[in-house]
Protein backbone atom coordinates (compact mmCIF):
# COMPACT_ATOMS: atom_id res chain seq x y z
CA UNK A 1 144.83 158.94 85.41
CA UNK A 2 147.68 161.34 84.58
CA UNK A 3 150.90 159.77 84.50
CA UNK A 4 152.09 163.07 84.56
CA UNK A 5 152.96 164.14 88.13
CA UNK A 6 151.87 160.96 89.74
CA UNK A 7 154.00 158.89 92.38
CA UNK A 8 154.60 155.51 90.77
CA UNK A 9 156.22 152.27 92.38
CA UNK A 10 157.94 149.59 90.37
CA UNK A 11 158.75 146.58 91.84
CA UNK A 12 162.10 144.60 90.88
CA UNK A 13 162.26 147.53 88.49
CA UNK A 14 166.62 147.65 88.78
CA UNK A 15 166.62 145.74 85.66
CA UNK A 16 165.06 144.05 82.72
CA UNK A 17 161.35 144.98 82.07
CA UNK A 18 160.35 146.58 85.23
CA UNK A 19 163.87 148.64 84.51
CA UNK A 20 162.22 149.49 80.82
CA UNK A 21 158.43 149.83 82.53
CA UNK A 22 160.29 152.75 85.29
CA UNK A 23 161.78 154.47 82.65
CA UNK A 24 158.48 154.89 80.61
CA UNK A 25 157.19 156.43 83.11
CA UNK A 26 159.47 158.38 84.38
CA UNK A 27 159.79 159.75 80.69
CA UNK A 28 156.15 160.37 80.90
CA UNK A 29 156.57 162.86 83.93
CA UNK A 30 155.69 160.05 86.82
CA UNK A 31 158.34 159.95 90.16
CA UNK A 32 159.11 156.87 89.96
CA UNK A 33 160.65 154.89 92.89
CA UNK A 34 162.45 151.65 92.18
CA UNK A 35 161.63 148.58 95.01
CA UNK A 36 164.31 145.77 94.12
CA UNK A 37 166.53 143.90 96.49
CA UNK A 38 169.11 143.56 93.96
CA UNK A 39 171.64 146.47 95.57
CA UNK A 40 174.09 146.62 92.99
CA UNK A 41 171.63 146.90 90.36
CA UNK A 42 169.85 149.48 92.50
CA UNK A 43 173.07 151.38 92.54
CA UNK A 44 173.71 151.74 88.86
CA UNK A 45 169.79 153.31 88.46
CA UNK A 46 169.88 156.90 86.90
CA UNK A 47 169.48 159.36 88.98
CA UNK A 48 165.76 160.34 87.77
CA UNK A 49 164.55 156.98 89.03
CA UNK A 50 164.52 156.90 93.54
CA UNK A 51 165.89 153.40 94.35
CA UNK A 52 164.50 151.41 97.03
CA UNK A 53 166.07 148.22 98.40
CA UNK A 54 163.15 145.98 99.83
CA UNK A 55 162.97 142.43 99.57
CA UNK A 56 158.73 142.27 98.22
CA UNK A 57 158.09 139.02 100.18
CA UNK A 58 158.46 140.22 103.74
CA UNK A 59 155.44 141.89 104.88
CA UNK A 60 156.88 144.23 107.41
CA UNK A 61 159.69 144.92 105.44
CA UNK A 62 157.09 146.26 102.35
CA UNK A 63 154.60 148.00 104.74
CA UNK A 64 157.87 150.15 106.41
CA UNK A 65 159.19 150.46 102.89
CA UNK A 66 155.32 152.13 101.79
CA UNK A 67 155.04 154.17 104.59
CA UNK A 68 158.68 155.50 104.09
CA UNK A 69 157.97 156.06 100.24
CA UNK A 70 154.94 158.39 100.95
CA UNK A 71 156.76 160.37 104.01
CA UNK A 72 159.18 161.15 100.85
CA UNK A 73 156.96 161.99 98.46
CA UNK A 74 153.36 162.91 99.87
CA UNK A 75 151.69 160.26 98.20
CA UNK A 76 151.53 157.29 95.80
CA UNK A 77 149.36 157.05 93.32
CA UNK A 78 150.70 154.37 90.97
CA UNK A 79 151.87 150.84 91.97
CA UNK A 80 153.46 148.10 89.39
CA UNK A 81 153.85 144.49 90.75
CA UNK A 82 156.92 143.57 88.28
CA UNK A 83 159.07 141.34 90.88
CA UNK A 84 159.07 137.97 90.12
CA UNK A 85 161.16 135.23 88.64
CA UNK A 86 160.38 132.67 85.87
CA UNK A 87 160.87 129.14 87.00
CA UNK A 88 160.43 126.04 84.89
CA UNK A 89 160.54 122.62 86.30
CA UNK A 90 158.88 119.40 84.92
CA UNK A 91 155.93 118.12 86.56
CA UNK A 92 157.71 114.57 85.78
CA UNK A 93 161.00 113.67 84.91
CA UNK A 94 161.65 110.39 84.02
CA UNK A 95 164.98 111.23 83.59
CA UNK A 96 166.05 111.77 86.87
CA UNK A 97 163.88 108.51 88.93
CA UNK A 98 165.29 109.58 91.84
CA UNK A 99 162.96 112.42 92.49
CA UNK A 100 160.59 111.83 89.06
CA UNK A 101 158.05 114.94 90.13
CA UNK A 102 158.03 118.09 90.34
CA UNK A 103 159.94 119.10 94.27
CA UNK A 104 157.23 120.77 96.28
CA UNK A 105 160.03 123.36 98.14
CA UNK A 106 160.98 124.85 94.44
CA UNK A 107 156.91 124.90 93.36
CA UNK A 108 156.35 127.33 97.10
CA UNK A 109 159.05 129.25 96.52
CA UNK A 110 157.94 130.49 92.80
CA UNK A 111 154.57 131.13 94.23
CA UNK A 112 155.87 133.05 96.84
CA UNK A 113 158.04 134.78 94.69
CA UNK A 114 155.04 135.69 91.89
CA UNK A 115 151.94 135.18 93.83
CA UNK A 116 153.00 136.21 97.83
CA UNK A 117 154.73 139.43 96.73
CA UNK A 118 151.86 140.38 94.70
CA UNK A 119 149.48 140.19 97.78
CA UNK A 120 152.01 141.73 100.20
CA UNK A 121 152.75 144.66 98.19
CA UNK A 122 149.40 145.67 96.98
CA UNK A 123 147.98 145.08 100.32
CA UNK A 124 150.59 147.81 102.33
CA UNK A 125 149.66 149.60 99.57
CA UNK A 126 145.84 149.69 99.33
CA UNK A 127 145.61 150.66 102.56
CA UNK A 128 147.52 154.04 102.06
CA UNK A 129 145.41 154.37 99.21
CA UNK A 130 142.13 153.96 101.29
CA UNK A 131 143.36 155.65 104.37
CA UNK A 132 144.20 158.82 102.16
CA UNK A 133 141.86 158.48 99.73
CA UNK A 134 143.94 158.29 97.09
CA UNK A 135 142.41 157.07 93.64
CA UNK A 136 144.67 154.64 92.61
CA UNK A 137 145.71 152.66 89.55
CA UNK A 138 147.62 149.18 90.27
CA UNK A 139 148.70 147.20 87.19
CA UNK A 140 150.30 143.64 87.79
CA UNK A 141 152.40 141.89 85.85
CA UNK A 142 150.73 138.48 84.69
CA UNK A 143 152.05 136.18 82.01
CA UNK A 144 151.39 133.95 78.76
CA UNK A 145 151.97 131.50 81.21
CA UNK A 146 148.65 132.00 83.26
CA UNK A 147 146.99 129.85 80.10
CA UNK A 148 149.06 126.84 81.53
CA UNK A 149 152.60 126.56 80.02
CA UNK A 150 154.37 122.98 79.70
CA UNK A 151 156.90 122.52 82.69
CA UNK A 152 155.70 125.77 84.32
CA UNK A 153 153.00 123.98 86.93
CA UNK A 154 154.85 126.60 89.66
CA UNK A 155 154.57 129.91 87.11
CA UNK A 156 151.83 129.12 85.71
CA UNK A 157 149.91 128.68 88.81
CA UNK A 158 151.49 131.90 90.23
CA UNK A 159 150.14 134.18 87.15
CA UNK A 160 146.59 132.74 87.01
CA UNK A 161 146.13 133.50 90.17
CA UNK A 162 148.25 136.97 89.44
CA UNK A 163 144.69 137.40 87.22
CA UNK A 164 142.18 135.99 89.52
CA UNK A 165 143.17 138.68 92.29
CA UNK A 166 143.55 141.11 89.94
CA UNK A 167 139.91 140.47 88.74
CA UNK A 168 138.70 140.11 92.60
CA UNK A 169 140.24 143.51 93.25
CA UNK A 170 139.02 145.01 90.91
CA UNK A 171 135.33 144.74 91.79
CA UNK A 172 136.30 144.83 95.61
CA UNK A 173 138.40 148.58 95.00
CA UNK A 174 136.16 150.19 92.46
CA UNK A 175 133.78 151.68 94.94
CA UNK A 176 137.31 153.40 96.36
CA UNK A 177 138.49 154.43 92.94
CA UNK A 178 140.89 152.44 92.66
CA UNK A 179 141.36 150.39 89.55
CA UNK A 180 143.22 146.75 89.24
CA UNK A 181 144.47 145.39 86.10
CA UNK A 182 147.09 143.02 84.62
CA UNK A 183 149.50 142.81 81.70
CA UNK A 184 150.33 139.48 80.33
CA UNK A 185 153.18 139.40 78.53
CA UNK A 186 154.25 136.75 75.53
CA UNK A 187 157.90 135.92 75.36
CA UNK A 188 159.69 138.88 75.58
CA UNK A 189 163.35 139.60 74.90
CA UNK A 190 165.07 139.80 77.86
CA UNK A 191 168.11 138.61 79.93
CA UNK A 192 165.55 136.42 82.29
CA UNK A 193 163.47 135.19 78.93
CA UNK A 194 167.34 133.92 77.28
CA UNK A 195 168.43 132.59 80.70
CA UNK A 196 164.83 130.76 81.20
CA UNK A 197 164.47 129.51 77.85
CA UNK A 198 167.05 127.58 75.31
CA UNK A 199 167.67 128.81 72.04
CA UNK A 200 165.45 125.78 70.25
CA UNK A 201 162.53 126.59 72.72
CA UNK A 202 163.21 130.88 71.87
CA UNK A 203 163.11 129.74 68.26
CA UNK A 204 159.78 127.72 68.25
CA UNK A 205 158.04 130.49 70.01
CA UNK A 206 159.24 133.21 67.53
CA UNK A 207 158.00 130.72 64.29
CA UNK A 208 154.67 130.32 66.15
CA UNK A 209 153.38 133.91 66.88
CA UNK A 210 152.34 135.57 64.00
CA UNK A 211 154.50 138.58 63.96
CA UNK A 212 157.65 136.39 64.09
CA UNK A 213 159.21 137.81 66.91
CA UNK A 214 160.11 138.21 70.52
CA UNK A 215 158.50 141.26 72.49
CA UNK A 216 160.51 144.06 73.29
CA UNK A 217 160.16 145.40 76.72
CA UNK A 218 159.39 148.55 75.96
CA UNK A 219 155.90 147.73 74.06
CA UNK A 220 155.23 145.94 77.48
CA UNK A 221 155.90 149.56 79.04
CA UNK A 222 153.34 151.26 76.66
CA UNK A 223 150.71 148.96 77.50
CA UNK A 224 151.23 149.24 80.99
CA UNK A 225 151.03 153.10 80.63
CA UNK A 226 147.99 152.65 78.69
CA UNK A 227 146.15 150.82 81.40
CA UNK A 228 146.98 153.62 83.90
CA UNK A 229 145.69 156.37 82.03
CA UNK A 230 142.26 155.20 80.76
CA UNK A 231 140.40 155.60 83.81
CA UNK A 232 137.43 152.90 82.40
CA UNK A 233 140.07 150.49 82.40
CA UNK A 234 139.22 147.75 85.62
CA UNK A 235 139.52 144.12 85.63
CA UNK A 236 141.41 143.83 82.18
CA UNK A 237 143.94 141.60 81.60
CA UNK A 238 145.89 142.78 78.77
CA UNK A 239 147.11 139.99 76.74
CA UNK A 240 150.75 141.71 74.90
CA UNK A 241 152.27 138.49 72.88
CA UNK A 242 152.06 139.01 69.40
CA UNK A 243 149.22 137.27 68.89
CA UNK A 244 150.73 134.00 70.01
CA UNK A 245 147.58 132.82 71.64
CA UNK A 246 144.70 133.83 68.78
């Protein structure tokens, strides 16, 4: 697909790496509108990204939010699932013997947060797609994590299954044109990486990928733009860590 031209949606792309992933492609000629419920950071957007306030785990609120995108634009060729939040919590903590495992309220609310929005988002979305007959390219967000992380049981679960729908779309959309794929990210340096992780942790990770660093979000942005223009691309999960996990 040609960036170039398209209509591309970004989801919690007001900051951090869907922020860098929006401006990629907006440098690469793409309309990009930016779905975030963050307001403030919404407001502070340039003025070549289209800011959308939407919270991506109501349903109605994302289908209205779709329908209003393409009455604006004509179209929308381009969707990146990007909202999410990473969540670590220890599936036992002996420290605290009060409640020792893991509490079941925070574990739904990360999946809903990076598993529910995924579905509700690409579904409003798909069915423009089909309805207008739009050949599409959707690229999710995945993680490292999908592997199985220590004291992510929550995230972790939420990005494997990030892959497996990713995967199942794939073969289901094909037939439409419409390709599915996923990026998964290693540890990259942002402002929701530092505030997950603590230093120690950030430090390990760096001394055990071979390239001895952190990602930067714009490599993240590359590969997500590389996924959307090779149009033989379906079904891939796109492992971006450094080589963390050879």
């Amino acid at each position: 697909m040609e960036i170039k031209g398209a209509v591309a949606l970004v989801t919690g792309g007001a900051q951090g790496l869907g922020f860098a992933i929006a401006s990629h492609l907006s440098g690469l000629g793409a309309t990009v509108v930016v779905a975030d419920r963050n307001a403030e950071a919404l407001a502070g957007l340039p003025e070549h990204l289209d800011p959308k306030q939407v919270d991506v785990t109501r349903p109605e609120e994302v289908k209205a939010a779709v329908a209003e995108i393409i009455a604006r634009h004509g179209r929308l060729d381009i969707l990146i699932n990007n909202a999410g939040v990473i969540f670590s919590e220890p599936f036992v903590n002996i420290m605290n013997p009060d409640a020792m495992m893991h509490d079941y309220g925070r574990y739904r609310d990360s999946l809903i947060a990076n598993l529910d929005s995924v579905f509700i988002v690409t579904s409003a979305v798909v069915e423009q797609m089909v309805r207008r007959r739009i050949k599409g390219a959707i690229v999710s967000i995945s993680s490292i994590s999908a592997q199985g992380n220590e004291g992510q049981t929550a995230y972790s679960a939420a990005k494997a299954g990030v892959n497996a729908m990713t995967v199942t779309w794939s073969k289901e959309l094909g037939r439409w044109g419409i390709r599915c794929n996923a990026v998964a990210p290693g540890f990259v340096d942002t402002p929701s990486t530092r505030g997950a992780l603590n230093e120690s942790v950030l430090k390990h990770v760096q001394s055990s990928t071979p390239l001895r660093r952190l990602g930067k979000a714009r490599e993240v942005a590359q590969a997500v733009a590389a996924l959307i223009e090779n149009d033989f691309m379906n079904g891939v999960v796109l492992n971006v860590n450094g080589g963390l996990t050879i």
